[in-house]
Protein backbone atom coordinates (compact mmCIF):
# COMPACT_ATOMS: atom_id res chain seq x y z
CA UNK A 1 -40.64 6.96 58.57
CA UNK A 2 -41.24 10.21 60.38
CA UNK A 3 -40.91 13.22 58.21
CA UNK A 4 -38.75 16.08 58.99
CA UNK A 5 -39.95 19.65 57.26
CA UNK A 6 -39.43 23.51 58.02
CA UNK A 7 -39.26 27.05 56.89
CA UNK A 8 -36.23 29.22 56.63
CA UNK A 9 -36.20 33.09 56.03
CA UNK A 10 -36.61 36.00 58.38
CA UNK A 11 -38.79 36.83 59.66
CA UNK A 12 -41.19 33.97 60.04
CA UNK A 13 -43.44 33.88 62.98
CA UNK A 14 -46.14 34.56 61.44
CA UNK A 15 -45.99 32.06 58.68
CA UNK A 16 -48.80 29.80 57.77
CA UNK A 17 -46.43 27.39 56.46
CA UNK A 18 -46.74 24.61 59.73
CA UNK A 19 -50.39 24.99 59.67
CA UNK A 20 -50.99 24.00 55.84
CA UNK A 21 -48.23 21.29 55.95
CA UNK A 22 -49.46 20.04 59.31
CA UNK A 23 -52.43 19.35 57.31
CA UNK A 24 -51.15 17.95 54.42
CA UNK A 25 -49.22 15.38 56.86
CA UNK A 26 -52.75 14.60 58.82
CA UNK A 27 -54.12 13.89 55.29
CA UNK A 28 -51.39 12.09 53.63
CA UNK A 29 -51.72 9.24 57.10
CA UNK A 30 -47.94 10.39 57.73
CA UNK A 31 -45.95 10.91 60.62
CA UNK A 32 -43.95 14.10 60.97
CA UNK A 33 -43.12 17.62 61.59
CA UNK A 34 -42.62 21.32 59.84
CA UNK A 35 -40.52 23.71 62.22
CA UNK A 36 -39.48 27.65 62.01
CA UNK A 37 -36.14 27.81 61.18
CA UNK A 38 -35.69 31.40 61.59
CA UNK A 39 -31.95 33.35 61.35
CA UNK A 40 -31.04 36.24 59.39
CA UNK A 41 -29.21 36.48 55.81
CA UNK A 42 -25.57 36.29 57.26
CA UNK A 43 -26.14 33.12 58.67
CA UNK A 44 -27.10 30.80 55.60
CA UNK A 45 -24.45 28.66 55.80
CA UNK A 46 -25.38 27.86 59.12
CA UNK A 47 -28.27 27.15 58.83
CA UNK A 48 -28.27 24.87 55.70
CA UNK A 49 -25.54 22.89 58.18
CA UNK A 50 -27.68 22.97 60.77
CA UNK A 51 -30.55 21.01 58.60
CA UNK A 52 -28.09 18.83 57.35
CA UNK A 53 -26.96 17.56 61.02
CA UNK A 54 -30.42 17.63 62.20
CA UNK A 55 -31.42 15.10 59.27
CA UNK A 56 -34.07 17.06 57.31
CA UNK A 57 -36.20 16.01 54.61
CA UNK A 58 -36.92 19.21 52.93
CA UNK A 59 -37.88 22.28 53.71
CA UNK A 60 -39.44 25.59 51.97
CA UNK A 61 -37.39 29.41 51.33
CA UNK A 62 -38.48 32.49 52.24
CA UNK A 63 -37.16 36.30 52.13
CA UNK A 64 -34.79 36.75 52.28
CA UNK A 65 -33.30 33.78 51.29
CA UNK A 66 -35.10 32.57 47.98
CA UNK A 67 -31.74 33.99 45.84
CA UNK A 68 -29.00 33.90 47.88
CA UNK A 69 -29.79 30.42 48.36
CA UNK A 70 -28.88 29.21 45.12
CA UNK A 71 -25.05 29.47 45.64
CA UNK A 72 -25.46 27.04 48.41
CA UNK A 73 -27.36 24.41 47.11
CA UNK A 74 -25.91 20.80 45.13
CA UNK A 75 -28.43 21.00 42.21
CA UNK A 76 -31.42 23.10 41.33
CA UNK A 77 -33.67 21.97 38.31
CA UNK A 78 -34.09 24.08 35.21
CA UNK A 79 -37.23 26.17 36.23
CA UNK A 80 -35.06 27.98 39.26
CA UNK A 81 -32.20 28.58 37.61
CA UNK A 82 -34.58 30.46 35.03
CA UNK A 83 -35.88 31.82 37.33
CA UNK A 84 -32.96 32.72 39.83
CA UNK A 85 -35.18 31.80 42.92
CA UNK A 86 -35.50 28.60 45.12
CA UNK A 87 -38.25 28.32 47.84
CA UNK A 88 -38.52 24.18 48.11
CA UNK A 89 -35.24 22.27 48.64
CA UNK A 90 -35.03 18.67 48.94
CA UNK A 91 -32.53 16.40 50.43
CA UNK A 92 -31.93 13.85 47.38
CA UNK A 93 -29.29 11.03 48.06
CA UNK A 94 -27.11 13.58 51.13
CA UNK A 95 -27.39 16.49 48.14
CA UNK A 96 -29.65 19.51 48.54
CA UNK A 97 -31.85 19.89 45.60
CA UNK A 98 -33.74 23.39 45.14
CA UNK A 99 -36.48 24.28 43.20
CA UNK A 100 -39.33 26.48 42.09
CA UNK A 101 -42.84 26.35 42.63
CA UNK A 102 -44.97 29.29 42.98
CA UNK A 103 -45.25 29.58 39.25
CA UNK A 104 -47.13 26.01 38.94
CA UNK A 105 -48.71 26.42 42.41
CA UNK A 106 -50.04 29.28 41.11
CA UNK A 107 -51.35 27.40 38.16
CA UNK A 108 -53.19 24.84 39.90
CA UNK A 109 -54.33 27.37 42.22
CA UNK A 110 -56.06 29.06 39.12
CA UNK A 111 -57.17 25.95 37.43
CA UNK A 112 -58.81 24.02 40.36
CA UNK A 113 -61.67 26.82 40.13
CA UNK A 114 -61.60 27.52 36.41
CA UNK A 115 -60.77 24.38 34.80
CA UNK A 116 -61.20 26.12 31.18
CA UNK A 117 -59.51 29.12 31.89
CA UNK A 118 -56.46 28.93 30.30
CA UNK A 119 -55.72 27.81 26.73
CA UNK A 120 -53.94 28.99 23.77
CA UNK A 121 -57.09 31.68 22.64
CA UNK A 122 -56.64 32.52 26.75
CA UNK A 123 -55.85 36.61 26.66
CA UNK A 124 -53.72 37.15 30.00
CA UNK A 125 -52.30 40.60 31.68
CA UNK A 126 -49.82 40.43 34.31
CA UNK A 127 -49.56 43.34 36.23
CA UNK A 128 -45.92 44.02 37.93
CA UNK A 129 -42.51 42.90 37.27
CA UNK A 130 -40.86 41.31 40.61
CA UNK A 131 -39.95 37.71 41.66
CA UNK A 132 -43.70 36.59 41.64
CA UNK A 133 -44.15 37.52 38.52
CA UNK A 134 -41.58 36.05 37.47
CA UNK A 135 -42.62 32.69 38.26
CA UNK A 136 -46.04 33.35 37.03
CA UNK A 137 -44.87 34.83 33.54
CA UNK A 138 -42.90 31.77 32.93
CA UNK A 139 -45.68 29.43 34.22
CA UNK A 140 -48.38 31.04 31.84
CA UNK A 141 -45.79 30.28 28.85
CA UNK A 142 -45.34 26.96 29.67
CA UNK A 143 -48.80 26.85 29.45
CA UNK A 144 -48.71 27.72 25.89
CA UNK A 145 -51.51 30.57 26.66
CA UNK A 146 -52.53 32.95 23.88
CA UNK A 147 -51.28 35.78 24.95
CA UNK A 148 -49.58 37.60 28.05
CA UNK A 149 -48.82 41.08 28.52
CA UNK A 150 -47.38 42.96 31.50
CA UNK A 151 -48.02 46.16 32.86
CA UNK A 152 -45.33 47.35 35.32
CA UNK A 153 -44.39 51.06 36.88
CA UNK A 154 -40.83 50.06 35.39
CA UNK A 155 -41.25 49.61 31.59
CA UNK A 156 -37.35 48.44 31.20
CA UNK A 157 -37.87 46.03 34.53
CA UNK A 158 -41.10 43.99 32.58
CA UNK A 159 -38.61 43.96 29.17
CA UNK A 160 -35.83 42.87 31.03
CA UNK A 161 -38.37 39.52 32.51
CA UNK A 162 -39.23 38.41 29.30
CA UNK A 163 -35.74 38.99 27.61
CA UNK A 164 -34.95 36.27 30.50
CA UNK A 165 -37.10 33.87 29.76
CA UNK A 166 -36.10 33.03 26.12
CA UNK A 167 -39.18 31.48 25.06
CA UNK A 168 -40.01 32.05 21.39
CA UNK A 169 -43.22 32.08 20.16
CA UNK A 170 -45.49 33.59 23.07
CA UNK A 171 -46.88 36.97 21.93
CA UNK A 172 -46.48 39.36 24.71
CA UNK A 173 -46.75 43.02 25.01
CA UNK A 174 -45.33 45.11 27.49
CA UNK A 175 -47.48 48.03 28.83
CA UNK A 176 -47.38 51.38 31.26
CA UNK A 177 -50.68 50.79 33.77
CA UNK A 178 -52.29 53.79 32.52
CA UNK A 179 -52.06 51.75 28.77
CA UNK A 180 -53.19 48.35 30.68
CA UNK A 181 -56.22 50.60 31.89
CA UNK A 182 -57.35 50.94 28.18
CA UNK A 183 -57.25 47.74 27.36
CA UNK A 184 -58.56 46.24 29.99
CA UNK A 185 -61.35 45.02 28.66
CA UNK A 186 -59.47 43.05 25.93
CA UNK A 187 -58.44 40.23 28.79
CA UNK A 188 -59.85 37.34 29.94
CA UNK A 189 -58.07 37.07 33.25
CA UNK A 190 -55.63 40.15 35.30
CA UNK A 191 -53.14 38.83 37.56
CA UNK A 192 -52.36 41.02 40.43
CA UNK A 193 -48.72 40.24 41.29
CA UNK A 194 -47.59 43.20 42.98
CA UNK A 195 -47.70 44.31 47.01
CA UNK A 196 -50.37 47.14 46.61
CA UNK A 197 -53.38 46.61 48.63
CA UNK A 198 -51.57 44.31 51.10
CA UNK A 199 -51.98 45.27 55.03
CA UNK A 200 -51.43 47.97 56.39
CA UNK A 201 -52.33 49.64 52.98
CA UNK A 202 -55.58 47.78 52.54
CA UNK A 203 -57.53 50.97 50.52
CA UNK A 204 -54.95 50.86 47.69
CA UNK A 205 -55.10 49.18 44.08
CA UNK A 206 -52.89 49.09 41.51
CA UNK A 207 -54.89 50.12 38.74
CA UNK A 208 -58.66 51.34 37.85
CA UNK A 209 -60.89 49.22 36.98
CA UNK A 210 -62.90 51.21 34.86
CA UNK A 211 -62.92 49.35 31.49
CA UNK A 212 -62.37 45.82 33.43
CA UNK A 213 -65.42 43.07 31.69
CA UNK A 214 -67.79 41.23 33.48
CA UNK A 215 -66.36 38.11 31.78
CA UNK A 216 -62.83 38.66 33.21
CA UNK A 217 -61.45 37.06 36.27
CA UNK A 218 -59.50 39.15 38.46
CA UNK A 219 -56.45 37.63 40.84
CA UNK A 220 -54.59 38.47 43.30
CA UNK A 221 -51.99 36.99 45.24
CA UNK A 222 -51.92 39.14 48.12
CA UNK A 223 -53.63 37.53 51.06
CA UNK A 224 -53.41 39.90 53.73
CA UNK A 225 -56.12 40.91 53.40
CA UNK A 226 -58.28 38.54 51.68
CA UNK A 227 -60.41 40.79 49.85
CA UNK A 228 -58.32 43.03 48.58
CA UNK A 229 -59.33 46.86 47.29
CA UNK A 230 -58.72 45.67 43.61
CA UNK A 231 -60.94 42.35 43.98
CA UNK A 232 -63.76 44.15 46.25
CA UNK A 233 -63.56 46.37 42.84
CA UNK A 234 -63.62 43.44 40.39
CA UNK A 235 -66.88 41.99 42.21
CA UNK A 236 -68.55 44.65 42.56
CA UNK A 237 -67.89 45.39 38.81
CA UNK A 238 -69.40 41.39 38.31
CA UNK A 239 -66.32 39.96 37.53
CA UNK A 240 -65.42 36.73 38.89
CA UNK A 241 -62.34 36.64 41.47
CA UNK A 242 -59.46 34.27 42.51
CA UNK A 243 -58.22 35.00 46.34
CA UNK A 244 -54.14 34.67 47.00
CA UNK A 245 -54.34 32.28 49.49
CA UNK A 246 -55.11 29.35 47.27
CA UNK A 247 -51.11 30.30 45.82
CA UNK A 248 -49.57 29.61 48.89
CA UNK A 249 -51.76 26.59 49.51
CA UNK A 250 -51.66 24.87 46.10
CA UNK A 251 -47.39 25.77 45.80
CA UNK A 252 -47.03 24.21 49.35
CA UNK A 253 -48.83 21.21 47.96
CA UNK A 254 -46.40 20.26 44.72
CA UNK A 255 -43.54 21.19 47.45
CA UNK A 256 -44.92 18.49 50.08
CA UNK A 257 -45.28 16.73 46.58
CA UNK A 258 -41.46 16.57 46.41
CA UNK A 259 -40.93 15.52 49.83
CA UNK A 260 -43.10 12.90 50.24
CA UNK A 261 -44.16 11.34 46.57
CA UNK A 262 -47.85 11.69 47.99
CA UNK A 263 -50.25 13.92 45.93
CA UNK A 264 -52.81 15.32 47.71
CA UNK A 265 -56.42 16.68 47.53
CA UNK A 266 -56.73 19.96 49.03
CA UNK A 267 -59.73 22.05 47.59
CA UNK A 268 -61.55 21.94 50.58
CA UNK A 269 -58.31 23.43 52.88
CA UNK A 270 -58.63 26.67 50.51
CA UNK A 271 -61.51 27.22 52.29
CA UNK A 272 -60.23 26.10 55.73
CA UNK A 273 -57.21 28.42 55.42
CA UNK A 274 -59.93 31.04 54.52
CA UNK A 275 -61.66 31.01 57.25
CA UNK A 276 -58.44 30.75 59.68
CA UNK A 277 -56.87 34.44 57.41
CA UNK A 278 -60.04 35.76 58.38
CA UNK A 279 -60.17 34.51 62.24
CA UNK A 280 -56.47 36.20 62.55
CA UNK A 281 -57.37 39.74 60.58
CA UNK A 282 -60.99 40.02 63.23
């Protein structure tokens, strides 16, 4: 069987999508391919028919289709509909089946390096309010971790995320930055979910890091740049760190996951994709 994959959204021509899941194919022992599938929102329809007659297997969502796609597809499982978002979809028996996984990508992402980071004493603040956080937010609960707050500019916008979620029983807190700031020292791992500090506005951070402890680790899933301002900050302050672009390799793993059946071991690409980041930013 050879394996047909791609990316839709706009733009993508910069995407490091092929690379990891030309990777994942070389590892797996499997024959097949990942194309750009590049057009712009209007054309959605087209393009799903387009797959469709070209006989693809899956293929991962991007901006800006990761909403609008949901309309389109057969079936999506429970976790995107929470969620409103789709960036893997599946062709399942001629149907289109979406789903999310940034949220658990992210997970694995985090655990692979901390194994004992998260559990139900685990003290957790998210900090922003959008789509990725989102995922995240409703990841960490599933989790069954302690505790997660969220800091956001928008105090209504980090309400209205947990209002959505419906999940009883997770104590969470929502909090202005210059509040998250204070407490910062209370946490046992930040999560950087915003787009401050990504390129070209590499000097920024989204909050001080004044009170931040030496025990906490400090994420962020911005990968342009790899070190960003707020983890340079975190190091420097001793604090251990967690780099973005083990999200997008770890969520593009349980997405080749659905495609395939075949579970990989990537730890050493994180790395690998490290190294090529920092070959394209010289």
């Amino acid at each position: 069987m050879r394996y047909k994959l791609g990316l839709i959204g706009h733009p993508i021509g910069h995407s490091l999508s092929p690379w990891i899941h030309k990777h994942f194919l070389d590892l797996a022992g499997l024959d097949g391919e990942y194309k750009l599938y590049e057009g712009d929102h209007q054309q959605l329809p087209n393009v799903l028919k387009y797959l469709k007659q070209e006989g693809i297997d899956g293929f991962n969502v991007t901006v800006p289709y990761k909403q609008m796609i949901v309309d389109f597809l057969d079936e999506i499982d429970e976790d995107a509909r929470i969620l409103g978002a789709v960036n893997t979809v599946v062709l399942q028996n001629g149907k289109w089946k979406g789903y999310s996984t940034d949220g658990a990508g992210y997970i694995r992402s985090l655990t692979d390096p901390f194994p004992n980071l998260l559990n139900k004493n685990t003290s957790v603040l998210l900090l922003g309010a959008g789509g990725a956080a989102r995922g995240i937010y409703r990841a960490l609960i599933q989790e069954e971790i302690g505790r997660v707050d969220i800091a956001n500019r928008s105090v209504v916008k980090a309400e209205q995320l947990i209002a959505s979620m419906r999940f009883p029983g997770v104590d969470t807190q929502v909090l202005t930055f210059q509040e998250a700031e204070e407490y910062l020292g209370h946490y046992d791992l930040i999560i950087q979910t915003t787009s401050v500090g990504m390129k070209p506005h590499v000097d920024q951070q989204v909050l001080s890091l004044e009170n931040l402890s030496a025990d906490t680790v400090v994420s962020d899933i911005v990968y342009q740049p790899i070190m960003t301002q707020l983890l340079q900050d975190a190091s420097d302050r001793g604090a251990s760190i967690h780099h973005g672009h083990a999200m997008l390799l770890y969520q593009g793993q349980l997405a080749f996951e659905k495609w395939t059946g075949q579970s990989l071991e990537i730890h050493h690409l994180v790395d690998e994709l490290e190294k090529k980041l920092r070959g394209e930013n010289s």
